[in-house]
PDB file of N, CA and C in Angstrom:
ATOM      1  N   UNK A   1       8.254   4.608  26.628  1.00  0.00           N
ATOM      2  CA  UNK A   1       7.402   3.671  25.913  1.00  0.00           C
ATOM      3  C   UNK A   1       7.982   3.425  24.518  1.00  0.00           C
ATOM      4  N   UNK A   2       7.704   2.178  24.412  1.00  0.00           N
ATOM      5  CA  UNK A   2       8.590   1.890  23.093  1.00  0.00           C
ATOM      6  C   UNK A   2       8.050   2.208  21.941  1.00  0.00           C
ATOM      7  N   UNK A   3       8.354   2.617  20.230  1.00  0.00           N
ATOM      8  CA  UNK A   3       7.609   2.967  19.585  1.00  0.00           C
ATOM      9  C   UNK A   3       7.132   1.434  19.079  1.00  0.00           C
ATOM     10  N   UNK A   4       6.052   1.710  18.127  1.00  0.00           N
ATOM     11  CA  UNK A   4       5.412   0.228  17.528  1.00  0.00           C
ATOM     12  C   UNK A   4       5.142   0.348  16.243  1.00  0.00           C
ATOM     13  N   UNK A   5       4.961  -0.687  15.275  1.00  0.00           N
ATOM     14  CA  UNK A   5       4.419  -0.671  13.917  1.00  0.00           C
ATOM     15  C   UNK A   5       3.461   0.772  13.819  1.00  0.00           C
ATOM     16  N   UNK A   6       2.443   0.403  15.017  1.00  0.00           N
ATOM     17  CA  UNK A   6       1.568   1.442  14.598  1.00  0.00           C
ATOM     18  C   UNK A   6       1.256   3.101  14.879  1.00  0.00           C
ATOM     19  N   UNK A   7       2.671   3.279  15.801  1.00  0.00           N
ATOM     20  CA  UNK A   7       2.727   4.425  15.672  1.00  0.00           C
ATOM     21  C   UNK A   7       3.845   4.938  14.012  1.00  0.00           C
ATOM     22  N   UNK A   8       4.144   4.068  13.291  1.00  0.00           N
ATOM     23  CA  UNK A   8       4.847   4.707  11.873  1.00  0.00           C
ATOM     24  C   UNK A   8       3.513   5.381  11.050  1.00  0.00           C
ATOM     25  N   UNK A   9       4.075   6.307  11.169  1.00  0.00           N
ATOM     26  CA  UNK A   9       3.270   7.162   9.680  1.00  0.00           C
ATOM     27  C   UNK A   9       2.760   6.083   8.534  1.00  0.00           C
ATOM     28  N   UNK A  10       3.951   5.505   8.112  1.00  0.00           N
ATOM     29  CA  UNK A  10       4.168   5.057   6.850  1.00  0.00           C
ATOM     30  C   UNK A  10       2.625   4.050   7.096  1.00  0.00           C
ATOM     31  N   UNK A  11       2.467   2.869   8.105  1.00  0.00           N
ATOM     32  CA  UNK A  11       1.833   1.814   8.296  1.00  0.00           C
ATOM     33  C   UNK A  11       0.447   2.613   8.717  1.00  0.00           C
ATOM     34  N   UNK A  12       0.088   4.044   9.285  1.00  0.00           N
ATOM     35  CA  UNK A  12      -0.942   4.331   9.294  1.00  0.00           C
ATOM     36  C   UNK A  12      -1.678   4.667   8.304  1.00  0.00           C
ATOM     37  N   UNK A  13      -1.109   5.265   6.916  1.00  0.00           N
ATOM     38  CA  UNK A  13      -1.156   5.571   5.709  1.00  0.00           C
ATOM     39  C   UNK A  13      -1.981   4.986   4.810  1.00  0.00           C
ATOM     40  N   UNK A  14      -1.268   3.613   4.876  1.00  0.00           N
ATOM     41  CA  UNK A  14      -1.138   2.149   4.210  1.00  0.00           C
ATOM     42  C   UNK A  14      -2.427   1.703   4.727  1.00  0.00           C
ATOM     43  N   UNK A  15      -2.480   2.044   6.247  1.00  0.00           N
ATOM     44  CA  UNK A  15      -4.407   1.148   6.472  1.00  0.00           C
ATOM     45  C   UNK A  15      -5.266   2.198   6.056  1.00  0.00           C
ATOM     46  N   UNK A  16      -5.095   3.484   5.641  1.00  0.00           N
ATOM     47  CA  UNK A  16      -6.015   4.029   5.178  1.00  0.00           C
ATOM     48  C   UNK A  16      -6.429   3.482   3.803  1.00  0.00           C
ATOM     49  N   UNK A  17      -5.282   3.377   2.860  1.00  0.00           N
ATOM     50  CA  UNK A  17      -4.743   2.922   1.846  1.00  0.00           C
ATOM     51  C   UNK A  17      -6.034   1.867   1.548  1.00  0.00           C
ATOM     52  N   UNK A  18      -5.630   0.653   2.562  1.00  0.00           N
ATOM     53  CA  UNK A  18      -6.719  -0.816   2.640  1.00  0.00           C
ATOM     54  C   UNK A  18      -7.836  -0.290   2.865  1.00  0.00           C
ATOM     55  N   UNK A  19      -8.196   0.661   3.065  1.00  0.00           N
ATOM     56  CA  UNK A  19      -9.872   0.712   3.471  1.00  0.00           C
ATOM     57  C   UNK A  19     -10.469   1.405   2.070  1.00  0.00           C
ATOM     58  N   UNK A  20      -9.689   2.676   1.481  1.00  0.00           N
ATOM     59  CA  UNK A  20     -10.213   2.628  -0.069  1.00  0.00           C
ATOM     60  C   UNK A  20     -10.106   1.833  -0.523  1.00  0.00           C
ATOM     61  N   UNK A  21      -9.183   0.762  -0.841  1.00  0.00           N
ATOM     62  CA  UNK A  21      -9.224   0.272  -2.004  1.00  0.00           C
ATOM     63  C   UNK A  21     -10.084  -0.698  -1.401  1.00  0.00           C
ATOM     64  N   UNK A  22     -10.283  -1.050  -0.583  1.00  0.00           N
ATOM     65  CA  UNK A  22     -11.696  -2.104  -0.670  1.00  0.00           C
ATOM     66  C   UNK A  22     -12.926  -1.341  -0.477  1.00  0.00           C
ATOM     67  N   UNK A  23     -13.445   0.039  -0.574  1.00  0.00           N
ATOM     68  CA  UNK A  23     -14.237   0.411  -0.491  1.00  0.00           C
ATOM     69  C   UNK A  23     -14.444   0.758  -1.973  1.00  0.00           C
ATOM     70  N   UNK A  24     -13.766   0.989  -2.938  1.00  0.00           N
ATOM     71  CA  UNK A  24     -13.555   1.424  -4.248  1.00  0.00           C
ATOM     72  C   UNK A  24     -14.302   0.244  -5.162  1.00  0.00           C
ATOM     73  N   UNK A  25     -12.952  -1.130  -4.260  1.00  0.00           N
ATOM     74  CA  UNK A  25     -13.452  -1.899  -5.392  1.00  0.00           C
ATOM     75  C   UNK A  25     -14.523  -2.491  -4.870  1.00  0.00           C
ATOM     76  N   UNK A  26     -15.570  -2.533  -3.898  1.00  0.00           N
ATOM     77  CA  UNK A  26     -17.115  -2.809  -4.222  1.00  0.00           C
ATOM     78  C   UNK A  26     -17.798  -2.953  -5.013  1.00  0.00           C
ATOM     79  N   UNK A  27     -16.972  -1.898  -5.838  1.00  0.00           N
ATOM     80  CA  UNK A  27     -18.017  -1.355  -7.189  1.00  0.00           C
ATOM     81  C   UNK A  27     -17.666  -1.802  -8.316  1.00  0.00           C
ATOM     82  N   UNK A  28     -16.776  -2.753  -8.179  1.00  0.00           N
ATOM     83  CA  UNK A  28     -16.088  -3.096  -9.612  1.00  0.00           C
ATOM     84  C   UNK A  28     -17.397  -4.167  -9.910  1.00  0.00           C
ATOM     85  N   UNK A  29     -17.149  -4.731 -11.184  1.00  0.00           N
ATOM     86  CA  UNK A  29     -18.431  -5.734 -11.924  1.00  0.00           C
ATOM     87  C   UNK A  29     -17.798  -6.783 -11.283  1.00  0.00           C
ATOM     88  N   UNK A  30     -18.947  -8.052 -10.887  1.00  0.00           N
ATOM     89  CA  UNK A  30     -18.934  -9.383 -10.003  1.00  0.00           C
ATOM     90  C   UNK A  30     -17.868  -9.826 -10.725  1.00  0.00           C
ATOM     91  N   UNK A  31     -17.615 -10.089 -11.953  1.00  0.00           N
ATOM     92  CA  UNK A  31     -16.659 -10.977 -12.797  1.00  0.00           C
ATOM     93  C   UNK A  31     -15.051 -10.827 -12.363  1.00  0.00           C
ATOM     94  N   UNK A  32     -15.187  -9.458 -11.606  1.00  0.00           N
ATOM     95  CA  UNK A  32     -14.167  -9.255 -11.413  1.00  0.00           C
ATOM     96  C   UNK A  32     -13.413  -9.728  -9.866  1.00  0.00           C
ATOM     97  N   UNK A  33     -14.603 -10.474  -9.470  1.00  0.00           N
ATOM     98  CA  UNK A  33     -14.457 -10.558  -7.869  1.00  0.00           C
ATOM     99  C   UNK A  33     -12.703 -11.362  -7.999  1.00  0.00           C
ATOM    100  N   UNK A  34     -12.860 -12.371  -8.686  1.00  0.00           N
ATOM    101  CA  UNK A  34     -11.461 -13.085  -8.339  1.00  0.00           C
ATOM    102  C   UNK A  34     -10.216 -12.926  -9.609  1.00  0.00           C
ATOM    103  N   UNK A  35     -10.440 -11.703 -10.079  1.00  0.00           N
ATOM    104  CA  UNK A  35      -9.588 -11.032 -10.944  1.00  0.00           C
ATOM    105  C   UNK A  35      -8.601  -9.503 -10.169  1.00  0.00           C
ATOM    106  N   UNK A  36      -8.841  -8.866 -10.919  1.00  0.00           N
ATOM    107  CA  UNK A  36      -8.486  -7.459 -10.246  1.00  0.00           C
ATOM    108  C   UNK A  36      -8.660  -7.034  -8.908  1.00  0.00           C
ATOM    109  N   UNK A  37     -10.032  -7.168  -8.498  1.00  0.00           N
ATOM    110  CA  UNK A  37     -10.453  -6.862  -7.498  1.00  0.00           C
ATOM    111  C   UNK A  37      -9.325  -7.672  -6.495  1.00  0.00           C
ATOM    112  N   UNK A  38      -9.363  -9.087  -6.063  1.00  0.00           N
ATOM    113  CA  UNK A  38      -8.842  -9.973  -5.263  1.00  0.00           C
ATOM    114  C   UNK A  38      -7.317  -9.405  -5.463  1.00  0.00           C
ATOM    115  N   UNK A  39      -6.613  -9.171  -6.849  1.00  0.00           N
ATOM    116  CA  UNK A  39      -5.062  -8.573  -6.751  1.00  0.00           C
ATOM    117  C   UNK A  39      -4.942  -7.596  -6.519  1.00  0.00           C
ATOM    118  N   UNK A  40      -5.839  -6.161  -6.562  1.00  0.00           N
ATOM    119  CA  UNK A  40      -5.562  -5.279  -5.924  1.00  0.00           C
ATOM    120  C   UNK A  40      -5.916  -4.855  -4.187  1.00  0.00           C
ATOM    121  N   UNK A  41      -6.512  -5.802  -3.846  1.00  0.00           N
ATOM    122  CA  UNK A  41      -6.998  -5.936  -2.081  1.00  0.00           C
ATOM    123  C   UNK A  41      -5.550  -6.781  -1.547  1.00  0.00           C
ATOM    124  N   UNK A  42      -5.096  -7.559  -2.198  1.00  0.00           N
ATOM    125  CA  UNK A  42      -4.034  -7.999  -1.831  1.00  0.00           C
ATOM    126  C   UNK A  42      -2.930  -7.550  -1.611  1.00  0.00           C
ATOM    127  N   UNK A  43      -2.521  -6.572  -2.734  1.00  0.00           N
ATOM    128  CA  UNK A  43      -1.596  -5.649  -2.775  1.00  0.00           C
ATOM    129  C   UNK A  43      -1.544  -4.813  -1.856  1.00  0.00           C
ATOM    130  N   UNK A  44      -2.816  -4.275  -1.656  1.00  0.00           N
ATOM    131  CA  UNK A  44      -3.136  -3.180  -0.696  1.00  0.00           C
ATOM    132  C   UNK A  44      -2.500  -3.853   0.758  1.00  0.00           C
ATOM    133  N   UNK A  45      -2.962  -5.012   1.104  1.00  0.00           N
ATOM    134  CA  UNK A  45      -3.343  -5.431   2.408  1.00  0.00           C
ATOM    135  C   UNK A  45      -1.231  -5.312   2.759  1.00  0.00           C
ATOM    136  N   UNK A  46      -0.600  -6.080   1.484  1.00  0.00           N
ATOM    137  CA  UNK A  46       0.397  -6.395   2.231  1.00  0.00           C
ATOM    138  C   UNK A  46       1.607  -5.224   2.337  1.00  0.00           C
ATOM    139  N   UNK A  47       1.074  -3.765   2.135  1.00  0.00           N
ATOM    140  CA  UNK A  47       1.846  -2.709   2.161  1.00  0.00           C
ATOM    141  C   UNK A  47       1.991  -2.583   3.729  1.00  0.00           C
ATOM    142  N   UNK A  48       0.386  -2.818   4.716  1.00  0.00           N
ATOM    143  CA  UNK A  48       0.715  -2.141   5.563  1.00  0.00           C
ATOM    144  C   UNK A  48       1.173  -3.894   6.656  1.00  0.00           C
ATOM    145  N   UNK A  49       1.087  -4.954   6.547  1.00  0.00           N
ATOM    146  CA  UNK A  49       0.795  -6.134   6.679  1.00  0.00           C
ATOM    147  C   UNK A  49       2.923  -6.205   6.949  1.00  0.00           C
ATOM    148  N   UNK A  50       3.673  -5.916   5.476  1.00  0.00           N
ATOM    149  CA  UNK A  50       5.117  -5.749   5.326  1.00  0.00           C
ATOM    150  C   UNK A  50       5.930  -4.849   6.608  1.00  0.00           C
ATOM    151  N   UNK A  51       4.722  -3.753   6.418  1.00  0.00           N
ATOM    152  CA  UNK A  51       5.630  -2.579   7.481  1.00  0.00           C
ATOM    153  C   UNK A  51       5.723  -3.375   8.588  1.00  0.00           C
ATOM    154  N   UNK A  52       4.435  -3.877   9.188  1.00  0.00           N
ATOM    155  CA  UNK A  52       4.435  -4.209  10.768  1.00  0.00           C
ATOM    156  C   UNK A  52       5.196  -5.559  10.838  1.00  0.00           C
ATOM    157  N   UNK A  53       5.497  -6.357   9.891  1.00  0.00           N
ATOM    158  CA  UNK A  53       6.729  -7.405   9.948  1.00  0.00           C
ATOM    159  C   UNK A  53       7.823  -7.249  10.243  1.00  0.00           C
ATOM    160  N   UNK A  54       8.328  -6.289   9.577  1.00  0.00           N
ATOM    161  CA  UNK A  54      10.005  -5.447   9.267  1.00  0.00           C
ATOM    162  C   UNK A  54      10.056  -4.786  10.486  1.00  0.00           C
ATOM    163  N   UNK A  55       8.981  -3.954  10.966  1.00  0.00           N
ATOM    164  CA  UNK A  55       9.160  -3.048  12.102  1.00  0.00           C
ATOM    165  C   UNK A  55       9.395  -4.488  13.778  1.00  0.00           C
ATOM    166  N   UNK A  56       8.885  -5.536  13.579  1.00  0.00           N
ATOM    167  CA  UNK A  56       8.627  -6.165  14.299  1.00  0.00           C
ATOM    168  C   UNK A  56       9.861  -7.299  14.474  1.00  0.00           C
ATOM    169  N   UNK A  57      10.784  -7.483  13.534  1.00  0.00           N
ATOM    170  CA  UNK A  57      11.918  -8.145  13.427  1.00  0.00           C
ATOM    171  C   UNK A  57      13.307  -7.474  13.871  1.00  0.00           C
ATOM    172  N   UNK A  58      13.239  -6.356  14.470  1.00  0.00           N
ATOM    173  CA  UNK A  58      14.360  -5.432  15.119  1.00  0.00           C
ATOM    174  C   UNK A  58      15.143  -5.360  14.325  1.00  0.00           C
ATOM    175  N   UNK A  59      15.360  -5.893  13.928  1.00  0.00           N
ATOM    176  CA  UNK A  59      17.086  -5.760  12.675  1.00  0.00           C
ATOM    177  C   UNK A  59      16.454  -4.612  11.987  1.00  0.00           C
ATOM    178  N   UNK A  60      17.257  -3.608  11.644  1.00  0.00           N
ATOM    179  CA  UNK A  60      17.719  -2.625  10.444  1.00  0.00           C
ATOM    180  C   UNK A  60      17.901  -3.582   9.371  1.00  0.00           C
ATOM    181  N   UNK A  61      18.344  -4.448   8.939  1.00  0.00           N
ATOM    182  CA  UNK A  61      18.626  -5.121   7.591  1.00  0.00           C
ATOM    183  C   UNK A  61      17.148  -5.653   7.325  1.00  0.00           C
ATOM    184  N   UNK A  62      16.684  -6.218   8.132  1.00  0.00           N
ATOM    185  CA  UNK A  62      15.579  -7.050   8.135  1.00  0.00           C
ATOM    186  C   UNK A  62      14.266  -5.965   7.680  1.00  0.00           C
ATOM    187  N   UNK A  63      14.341  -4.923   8.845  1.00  0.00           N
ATOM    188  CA  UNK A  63      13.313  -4.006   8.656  1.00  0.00           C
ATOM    189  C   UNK A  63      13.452  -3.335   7.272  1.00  0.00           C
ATOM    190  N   UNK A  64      14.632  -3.103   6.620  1.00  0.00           N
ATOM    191  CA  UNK A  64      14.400  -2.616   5.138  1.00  0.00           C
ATOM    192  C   UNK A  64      14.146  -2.991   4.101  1.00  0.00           C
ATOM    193  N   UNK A  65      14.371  -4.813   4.649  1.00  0.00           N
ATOM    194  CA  UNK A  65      14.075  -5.534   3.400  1.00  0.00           C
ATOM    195  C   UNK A  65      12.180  -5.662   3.317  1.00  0.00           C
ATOM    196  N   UNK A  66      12.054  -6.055   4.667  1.00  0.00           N
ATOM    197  CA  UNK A  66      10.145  -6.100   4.432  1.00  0.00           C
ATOM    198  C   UNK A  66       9.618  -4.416   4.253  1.00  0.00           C
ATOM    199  N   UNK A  67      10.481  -3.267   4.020  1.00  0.00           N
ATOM    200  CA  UNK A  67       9.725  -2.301   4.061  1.00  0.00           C
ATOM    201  C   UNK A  67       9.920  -2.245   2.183  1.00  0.00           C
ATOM    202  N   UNK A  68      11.036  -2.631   1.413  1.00  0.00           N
ATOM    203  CA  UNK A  68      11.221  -2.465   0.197  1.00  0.00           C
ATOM    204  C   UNK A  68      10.176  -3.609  -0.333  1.00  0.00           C
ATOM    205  N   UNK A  69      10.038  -4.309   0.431  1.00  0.00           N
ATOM    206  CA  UNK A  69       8.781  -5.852  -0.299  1.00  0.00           C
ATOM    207  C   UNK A  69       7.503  -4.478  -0.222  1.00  0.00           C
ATOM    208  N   UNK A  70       7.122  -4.080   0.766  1.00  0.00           N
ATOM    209  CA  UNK A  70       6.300  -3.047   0.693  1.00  0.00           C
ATOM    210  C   UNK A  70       5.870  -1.714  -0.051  1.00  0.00           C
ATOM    211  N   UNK A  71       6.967  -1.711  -0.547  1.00  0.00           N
ATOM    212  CA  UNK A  71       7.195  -0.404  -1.547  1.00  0.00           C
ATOM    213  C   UNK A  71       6.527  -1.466  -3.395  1.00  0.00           C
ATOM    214  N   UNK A  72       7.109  -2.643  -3.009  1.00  0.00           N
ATOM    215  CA  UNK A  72       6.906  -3.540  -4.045  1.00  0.00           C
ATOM    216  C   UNK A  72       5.574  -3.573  -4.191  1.00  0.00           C
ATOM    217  N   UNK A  73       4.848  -3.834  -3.467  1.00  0.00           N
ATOM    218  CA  UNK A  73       3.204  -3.848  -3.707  1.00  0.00           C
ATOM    219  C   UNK A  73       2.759  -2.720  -3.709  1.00  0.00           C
ATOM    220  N   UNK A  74       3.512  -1.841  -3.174  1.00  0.00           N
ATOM    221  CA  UNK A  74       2.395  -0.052  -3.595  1.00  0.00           C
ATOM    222  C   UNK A  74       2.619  -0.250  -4.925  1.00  0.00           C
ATOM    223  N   UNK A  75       3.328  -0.411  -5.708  1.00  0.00           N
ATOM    224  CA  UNK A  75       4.010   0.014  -7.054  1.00  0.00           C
ATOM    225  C   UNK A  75       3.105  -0.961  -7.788  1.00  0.00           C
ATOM    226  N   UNK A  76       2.907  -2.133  -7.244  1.00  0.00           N
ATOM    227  CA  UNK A  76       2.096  -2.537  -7.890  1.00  0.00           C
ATOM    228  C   UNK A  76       0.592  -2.727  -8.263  1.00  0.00           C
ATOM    229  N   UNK A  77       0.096  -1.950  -6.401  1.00  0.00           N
ATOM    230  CA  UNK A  77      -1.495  -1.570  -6.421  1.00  0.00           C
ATOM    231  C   UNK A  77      -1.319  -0.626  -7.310  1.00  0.00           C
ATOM    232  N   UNK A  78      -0.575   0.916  -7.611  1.00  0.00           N
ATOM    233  CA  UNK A  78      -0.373   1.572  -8.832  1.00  0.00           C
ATOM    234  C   UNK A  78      -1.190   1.252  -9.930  1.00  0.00           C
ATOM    235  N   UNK A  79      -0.029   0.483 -10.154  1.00  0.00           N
ATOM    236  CA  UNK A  79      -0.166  -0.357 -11.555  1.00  0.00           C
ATOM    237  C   UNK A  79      -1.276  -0.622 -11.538  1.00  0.00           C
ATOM    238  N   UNK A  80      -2.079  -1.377 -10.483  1.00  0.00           N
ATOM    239  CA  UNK A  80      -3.531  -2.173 -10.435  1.00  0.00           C
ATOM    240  C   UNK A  80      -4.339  -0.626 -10.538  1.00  0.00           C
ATOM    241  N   UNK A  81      -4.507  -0.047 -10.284  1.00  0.00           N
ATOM    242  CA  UNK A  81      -5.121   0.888 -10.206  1.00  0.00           C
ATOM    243  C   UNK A  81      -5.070   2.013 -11.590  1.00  0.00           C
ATOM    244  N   UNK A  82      -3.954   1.852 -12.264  1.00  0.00           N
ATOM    245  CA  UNK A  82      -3.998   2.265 -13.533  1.00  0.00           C
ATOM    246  C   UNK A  82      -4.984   1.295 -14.936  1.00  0.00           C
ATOM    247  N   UNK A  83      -4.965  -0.191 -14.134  1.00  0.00           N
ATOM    248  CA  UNK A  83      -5.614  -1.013 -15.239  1.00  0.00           C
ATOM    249  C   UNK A  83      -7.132  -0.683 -15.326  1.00  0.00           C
ATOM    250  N   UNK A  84      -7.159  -0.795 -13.566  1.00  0.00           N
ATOM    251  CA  UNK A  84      -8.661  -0.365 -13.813  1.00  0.00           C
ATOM    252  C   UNK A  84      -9.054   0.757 -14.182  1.00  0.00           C
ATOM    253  N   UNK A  85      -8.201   1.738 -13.808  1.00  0.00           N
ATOM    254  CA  UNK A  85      -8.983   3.372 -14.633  1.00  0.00           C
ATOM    255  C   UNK A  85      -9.125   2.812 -16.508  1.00  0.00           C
ATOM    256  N   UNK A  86      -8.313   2.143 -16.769  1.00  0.00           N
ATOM    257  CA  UNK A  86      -7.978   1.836 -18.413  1.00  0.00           C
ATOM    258  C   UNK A  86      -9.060   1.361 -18.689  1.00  0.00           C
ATOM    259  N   UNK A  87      -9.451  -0.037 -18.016  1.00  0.00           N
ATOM    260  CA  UNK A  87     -10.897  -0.593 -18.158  1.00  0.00           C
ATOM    261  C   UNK A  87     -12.084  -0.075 -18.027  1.00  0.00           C
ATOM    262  N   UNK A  88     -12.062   1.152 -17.448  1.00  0.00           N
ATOM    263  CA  UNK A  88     -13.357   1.743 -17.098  1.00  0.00           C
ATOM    264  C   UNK A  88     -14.052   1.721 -15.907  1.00  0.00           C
ATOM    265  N   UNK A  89     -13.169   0.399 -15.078  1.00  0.00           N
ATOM    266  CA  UNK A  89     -13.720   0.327 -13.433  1.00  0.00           C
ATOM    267  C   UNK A  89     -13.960   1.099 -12.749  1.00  0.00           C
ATOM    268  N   UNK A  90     -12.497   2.433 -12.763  1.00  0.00           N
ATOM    269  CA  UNK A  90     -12.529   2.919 -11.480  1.00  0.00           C
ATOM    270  C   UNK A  90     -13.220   4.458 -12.456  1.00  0.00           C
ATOM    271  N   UNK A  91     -13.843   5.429 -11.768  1.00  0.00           N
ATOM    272  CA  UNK A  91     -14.321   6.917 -11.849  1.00  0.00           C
ATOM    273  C   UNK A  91     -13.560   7.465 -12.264  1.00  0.00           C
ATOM    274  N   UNK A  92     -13.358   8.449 -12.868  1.00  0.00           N
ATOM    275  CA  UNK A  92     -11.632   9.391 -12.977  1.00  0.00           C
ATOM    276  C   UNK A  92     -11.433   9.930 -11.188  1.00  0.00           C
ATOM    277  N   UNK A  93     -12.393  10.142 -10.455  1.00  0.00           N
ATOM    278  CA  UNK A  93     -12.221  10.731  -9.510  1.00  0.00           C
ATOM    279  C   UNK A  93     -11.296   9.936  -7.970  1.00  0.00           C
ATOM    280  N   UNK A  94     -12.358   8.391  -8.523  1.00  0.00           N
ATOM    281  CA  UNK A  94     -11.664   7.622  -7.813  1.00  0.00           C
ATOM    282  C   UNK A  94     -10.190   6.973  -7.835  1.00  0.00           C
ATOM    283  N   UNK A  95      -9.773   7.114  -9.501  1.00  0.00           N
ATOM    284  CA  UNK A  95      -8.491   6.825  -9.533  1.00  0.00           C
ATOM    285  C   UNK A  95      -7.446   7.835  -9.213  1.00  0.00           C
ATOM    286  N   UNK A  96      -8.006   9.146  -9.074  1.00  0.00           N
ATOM    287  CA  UNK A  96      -7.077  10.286  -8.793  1.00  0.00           C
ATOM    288  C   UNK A  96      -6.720  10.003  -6.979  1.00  0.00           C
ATOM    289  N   UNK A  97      -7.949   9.840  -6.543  1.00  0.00           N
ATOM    290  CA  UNK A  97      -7.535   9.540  -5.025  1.00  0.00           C
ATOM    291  C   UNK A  97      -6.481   8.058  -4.886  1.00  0.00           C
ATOM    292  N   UNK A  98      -7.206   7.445  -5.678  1.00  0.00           N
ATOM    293  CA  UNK A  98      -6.139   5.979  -4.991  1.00  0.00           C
ATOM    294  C   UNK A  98      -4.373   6.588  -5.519  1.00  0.00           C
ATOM    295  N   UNK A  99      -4.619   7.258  -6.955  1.00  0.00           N
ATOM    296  CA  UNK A  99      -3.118   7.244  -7.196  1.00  0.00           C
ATOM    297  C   UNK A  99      -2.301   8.298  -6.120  1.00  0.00           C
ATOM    298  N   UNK A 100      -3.095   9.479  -5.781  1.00  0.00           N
ATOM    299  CA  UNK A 100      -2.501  10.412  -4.608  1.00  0.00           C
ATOM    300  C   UNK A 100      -2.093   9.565  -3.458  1.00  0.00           C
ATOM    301  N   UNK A 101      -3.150   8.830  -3.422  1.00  0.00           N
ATOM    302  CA  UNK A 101      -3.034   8.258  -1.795  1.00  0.00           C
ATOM    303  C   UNK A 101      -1.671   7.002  -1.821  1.00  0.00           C
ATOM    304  N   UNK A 102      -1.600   6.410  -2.933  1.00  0.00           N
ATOM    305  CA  UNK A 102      -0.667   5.552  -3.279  1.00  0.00           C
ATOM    306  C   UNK A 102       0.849   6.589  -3.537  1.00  0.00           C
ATOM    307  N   UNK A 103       0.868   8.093  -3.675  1.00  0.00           N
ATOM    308  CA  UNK A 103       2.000   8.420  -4.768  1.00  0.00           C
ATOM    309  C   UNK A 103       2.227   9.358  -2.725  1.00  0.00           C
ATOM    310  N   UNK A 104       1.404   9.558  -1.705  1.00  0.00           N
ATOM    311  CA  UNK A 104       1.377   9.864  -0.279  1.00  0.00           C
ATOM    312  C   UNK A 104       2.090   8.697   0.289  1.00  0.00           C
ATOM    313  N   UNK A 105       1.898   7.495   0.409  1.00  0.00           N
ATOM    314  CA  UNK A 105       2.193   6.624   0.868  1.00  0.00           C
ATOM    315  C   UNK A 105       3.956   6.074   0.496  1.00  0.00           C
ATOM    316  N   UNK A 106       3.869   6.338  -0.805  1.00  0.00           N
ATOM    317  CA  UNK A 106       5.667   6.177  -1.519  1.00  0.00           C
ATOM    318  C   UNK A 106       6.210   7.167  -0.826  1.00  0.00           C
ATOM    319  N   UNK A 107       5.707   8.721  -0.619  1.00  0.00           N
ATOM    320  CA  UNK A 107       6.894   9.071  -0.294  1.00  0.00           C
ATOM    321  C   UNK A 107       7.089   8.784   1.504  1.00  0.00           C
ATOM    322  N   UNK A 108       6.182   8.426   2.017  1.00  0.00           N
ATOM    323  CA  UNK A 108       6.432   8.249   3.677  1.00  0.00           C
ATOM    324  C   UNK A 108       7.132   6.989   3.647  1.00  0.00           C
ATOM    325  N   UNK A 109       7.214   6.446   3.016  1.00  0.00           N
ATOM    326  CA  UNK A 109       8.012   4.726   2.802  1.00  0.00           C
ATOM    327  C   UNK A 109       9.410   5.321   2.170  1.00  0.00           C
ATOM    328  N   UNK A 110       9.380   5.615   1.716  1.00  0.00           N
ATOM    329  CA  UNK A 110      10.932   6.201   1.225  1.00  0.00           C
ATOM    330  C   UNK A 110      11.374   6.959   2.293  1.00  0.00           C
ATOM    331  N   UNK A 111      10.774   7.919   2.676  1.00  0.00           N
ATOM    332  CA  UNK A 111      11.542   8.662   3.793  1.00  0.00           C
ATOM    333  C   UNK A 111      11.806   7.224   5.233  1.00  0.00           C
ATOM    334  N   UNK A 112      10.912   6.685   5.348  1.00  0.00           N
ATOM    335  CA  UNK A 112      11.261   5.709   6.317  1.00  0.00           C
ATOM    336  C   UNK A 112      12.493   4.964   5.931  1.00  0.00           C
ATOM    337  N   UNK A 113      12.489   4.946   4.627  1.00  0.00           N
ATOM    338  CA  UNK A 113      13.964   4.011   4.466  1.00  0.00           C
ATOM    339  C   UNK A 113      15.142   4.593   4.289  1.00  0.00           C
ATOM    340  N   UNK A 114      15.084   5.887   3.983  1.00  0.00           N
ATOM    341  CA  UNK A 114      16.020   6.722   4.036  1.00  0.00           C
ATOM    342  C   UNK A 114      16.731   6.983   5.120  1.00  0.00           C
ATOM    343  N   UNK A 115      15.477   7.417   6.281  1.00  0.00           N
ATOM    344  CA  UNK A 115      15.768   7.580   7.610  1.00  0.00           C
ATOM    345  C   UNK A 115      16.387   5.923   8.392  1.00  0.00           C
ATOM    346  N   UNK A 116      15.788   5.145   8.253  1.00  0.00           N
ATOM    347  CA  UNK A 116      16.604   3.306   8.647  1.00  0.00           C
ATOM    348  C   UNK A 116      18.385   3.691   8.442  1.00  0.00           C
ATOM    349  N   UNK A 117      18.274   4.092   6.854  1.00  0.00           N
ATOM    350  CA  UNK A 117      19.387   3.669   5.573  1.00  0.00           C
ATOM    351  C   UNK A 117      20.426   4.674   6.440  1.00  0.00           C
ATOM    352  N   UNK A 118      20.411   5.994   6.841  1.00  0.00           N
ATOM    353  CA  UNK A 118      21.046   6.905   7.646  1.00  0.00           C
ATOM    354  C   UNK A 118      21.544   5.974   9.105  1.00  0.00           C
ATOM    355  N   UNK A 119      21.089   5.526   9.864  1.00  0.00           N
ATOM    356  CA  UNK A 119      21.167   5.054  11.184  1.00  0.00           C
ATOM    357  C   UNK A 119      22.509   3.584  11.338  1.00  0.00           C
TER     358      UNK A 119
END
């Protein structure tokens, strides 16, 4: 049986990933609906959205380039996730999980590309 997007670690990670951060940001203030909130659901979405592209285009060249676009938006939900702890959005508690779960997710994406980058 062949493997698939969704048996990668990395892409199972990543939908956990999407389900905090849209469960997180619920709670952000309405004003923020088409600010932060909308760029960090986005970010989120296209970490695991990238994997199953790259994984789905057979090429090794191909698959590393949509997995590094992917690494691109963790780095930048990060970032999103540092603004809002700054602003006061997120809990201290809640930003400790998104940044673990985001700093979990880098390293299974790196090892995936490492492991590609070897082959």
């Amino acid at each position: 049986m062949e493997c698939t997007y969704k048996d990668l670690k990395a892409w199972q990670k990543a939908m956990d990933l999407v389900a905090d951060v849209y469960a997180i940001t619920k709670r952000f203030p309405w004003d923020e609906k088409n600010g932060l909130t909308n760029q960090m659901r986005r970010a989120a979405v296209s970490i695991p959205a990238n994997i199953a592209e790259g994984q789905g285009r057979r090429y090794e060249g191909e698959f590393q380039h949509f997995l590094r676009i992917a690494r691109g938006s963790l780095l930048e939900l990060e970032t999103l996730v540092q603004i809002a702890a700054k602003l006061r959005y997120l809990q201290s508690d809640d930003s400790e999980h998104l940044l673990e779960s985001t700093a979990e997710v880098g390293r299974v994406l790196n090892g995936l590309l490492a492991s590609i980058h070897k082959n």
